[in-house]
N, C-alpha and C. Protein backbone atom coordinates (compact mmCIF):
# COMPACT_ATOMS: atom_id res chain seq x y z
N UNK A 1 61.89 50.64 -37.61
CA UNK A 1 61.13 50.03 -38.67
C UNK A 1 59.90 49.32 -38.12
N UNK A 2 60.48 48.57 -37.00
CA UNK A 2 59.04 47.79 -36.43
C UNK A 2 58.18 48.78 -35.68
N UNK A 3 58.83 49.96 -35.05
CA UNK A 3 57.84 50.12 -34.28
C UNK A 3 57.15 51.51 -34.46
N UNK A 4 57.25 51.81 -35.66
CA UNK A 4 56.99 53.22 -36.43
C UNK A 4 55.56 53.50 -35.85
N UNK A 5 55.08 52.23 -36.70
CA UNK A 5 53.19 52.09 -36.82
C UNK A 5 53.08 52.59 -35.29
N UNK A 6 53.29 51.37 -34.17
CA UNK A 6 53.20 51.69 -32.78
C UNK A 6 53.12 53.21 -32.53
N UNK A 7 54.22 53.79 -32.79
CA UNK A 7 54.62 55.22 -32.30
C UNK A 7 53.58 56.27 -33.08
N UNK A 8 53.20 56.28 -33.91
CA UNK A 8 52.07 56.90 -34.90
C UNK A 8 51.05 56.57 -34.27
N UNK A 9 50.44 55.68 -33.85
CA UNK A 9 48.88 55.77 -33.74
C UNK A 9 49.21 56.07 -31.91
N UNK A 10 50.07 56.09 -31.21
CA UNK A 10 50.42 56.15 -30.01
C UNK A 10 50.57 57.97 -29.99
N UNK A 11 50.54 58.77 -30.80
CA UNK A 11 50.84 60.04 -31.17
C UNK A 11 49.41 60.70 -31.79
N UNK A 12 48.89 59.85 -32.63
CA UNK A 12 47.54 60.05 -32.70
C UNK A 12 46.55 59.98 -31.81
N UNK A 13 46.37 58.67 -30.75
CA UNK A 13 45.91 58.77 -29.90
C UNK A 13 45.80 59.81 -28.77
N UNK A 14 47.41 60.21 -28.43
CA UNK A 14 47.71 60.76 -27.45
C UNK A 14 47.10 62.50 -28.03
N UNK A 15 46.79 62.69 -29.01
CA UNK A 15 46.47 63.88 -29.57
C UNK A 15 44.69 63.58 -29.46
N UNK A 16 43.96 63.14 -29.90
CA UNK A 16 42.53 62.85 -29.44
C UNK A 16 42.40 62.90 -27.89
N UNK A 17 43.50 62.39 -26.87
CA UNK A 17 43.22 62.21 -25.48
C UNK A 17 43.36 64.34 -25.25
N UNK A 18 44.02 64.71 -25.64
CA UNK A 18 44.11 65.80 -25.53
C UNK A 18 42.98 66.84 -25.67
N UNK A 19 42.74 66.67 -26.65
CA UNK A 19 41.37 67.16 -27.23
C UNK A 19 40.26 67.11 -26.94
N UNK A 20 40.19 65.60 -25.86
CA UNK A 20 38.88 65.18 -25.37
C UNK A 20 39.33 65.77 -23.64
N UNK A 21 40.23 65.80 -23.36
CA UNK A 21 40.43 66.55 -21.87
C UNK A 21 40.00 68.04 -21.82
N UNK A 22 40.44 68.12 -23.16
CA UNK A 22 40.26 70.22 -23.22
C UNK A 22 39.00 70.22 -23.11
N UNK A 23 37.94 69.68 -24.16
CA UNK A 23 36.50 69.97 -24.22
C UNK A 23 35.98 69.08 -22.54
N UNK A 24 36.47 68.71 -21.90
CA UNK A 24 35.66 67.78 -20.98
C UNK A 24 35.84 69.16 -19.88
N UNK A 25 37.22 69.80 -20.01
CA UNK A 25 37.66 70.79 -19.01
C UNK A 25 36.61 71.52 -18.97
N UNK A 26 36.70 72.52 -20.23
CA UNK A 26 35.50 73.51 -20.39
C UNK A 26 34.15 72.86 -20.38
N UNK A 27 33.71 71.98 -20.52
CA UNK A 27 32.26 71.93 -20.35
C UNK A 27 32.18 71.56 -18.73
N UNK A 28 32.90 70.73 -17.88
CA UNK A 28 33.27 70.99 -16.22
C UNK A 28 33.28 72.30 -16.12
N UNK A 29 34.08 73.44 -16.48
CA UNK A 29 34.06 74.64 -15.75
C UNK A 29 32.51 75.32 -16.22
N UNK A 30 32.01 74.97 -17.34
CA UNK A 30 30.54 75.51 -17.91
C UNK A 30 29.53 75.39 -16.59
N UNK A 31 29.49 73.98 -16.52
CA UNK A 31 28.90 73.37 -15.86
C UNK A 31 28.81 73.92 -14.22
N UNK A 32 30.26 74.53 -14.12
CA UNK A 32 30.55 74.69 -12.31
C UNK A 32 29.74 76.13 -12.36
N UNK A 33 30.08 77.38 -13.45
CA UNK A 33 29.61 78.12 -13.64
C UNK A 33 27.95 78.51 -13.72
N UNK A 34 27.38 77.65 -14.15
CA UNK A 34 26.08 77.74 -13.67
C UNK A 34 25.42 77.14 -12.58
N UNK A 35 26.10 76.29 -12.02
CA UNK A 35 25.70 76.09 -11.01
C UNK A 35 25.84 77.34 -9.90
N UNK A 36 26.99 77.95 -9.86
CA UNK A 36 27.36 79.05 -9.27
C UNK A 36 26.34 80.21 -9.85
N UNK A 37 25.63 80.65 -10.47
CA UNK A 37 25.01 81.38 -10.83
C UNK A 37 23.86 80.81 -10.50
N UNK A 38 23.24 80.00 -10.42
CA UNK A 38 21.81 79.67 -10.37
C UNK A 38 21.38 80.27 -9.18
N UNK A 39 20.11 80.51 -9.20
CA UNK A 39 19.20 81.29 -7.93
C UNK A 39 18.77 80.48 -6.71
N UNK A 40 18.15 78.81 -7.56
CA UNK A 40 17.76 77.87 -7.03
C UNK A 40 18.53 76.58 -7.04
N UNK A 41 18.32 75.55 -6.03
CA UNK A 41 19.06 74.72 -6.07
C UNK A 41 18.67 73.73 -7.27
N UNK A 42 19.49 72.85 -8.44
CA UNK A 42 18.80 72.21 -9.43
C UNK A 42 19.86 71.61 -9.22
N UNK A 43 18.91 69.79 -8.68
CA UNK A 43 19.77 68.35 -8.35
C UNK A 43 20.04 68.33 -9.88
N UNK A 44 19.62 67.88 -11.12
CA UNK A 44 19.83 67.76 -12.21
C UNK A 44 21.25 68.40 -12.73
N UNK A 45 21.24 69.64 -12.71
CA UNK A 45 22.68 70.32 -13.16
C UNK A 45 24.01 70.08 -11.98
N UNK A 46 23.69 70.31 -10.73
CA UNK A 46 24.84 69.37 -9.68
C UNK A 46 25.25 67.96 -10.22
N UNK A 47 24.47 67.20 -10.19
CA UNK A 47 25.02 66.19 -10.69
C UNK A 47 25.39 66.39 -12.44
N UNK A 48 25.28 66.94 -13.03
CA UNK A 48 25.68 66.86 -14.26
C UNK A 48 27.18 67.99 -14.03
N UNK A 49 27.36 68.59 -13.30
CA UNK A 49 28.83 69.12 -12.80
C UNK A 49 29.37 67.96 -12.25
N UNK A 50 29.34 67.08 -11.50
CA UNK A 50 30.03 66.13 -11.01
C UNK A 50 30.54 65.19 -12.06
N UNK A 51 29.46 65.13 -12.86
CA UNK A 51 29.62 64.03 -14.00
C UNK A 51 30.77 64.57 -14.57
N UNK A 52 30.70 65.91 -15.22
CA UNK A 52 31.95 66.32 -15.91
C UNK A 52 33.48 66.58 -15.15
N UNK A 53 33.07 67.14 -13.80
CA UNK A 53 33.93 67.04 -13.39
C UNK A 53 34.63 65.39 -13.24
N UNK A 54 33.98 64.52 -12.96
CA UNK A 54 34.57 63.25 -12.56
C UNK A 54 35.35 62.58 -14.11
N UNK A 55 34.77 63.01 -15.21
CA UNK A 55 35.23 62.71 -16.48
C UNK A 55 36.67 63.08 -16.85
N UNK A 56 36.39 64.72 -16.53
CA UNK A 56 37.88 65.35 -16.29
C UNK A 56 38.77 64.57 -15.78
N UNK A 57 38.89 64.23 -14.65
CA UNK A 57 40.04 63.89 -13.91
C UNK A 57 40.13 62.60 -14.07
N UNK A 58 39.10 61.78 -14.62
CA UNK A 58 39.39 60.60 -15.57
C UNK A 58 40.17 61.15 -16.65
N UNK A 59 39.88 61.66 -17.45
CA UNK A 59 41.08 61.82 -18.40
C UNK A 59 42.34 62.49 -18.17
N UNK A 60 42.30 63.17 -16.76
CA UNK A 60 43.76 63.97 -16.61
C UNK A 60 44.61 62.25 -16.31
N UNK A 61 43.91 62.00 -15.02
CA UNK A 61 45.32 60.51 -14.58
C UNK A 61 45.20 59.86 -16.07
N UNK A 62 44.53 59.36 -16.98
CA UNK A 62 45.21 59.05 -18.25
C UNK A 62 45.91 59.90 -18.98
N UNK A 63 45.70 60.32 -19.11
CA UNK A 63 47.44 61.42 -19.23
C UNK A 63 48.35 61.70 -18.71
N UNK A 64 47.79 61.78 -17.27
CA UNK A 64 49.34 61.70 -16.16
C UNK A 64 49.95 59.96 -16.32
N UNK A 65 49.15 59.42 -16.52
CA UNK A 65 49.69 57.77 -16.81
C UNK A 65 50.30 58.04 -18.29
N UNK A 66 49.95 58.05 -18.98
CA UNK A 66 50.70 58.41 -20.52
C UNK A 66 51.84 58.93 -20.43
N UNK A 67 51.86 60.47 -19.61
CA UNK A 67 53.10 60.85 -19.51
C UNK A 67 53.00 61.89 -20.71
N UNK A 68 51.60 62.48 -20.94
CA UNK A 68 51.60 63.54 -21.80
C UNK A 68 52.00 64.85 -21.68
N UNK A 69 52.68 64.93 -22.62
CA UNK A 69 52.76 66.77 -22.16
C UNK A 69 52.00 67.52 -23.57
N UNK A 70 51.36 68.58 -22.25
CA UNK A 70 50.74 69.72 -23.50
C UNK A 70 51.46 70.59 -24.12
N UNK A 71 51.90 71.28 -25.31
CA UNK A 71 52.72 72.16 -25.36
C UNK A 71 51.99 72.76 -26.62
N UNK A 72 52.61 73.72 -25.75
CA UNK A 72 51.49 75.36 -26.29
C UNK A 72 52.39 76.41 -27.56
């Protein structure tokens, strides 16, 4: 009874954290992908792969801290 609310927005949340890992994933692998394709070296897009990448794995250990599981 008390701790319904808790568990609901703790389920909601944990569903947005999800959602924001998936899109952070793919725009990191976007990101790795053109860099890998490019002809020339461009500091601008390296660091904007790092950025996403570093975002990523910010949101994976909050999820490995959560204790989320994905299920497919």
């Amino acid at each position: 009874m008390f701790f319904r609310k808790k568990q609901a927005l703790r389920s909601v949340y944990d569903e947005k954290l999800i959602q924001s890992l998936d899109r952070s994933r793919t725009e990191w692998f976007k990101r790795r992908e053109l860099l890998r394709i490019s002809f020339e070296q461009n500091n601008e897009l390296e660091a904007q792969a790092k950025a996403a990448q570093a975002k990523y794995f910010f949101l994976f250990k909050e999820a490995k801290k959560r204790k989320i599981r994905i299920k497919e």
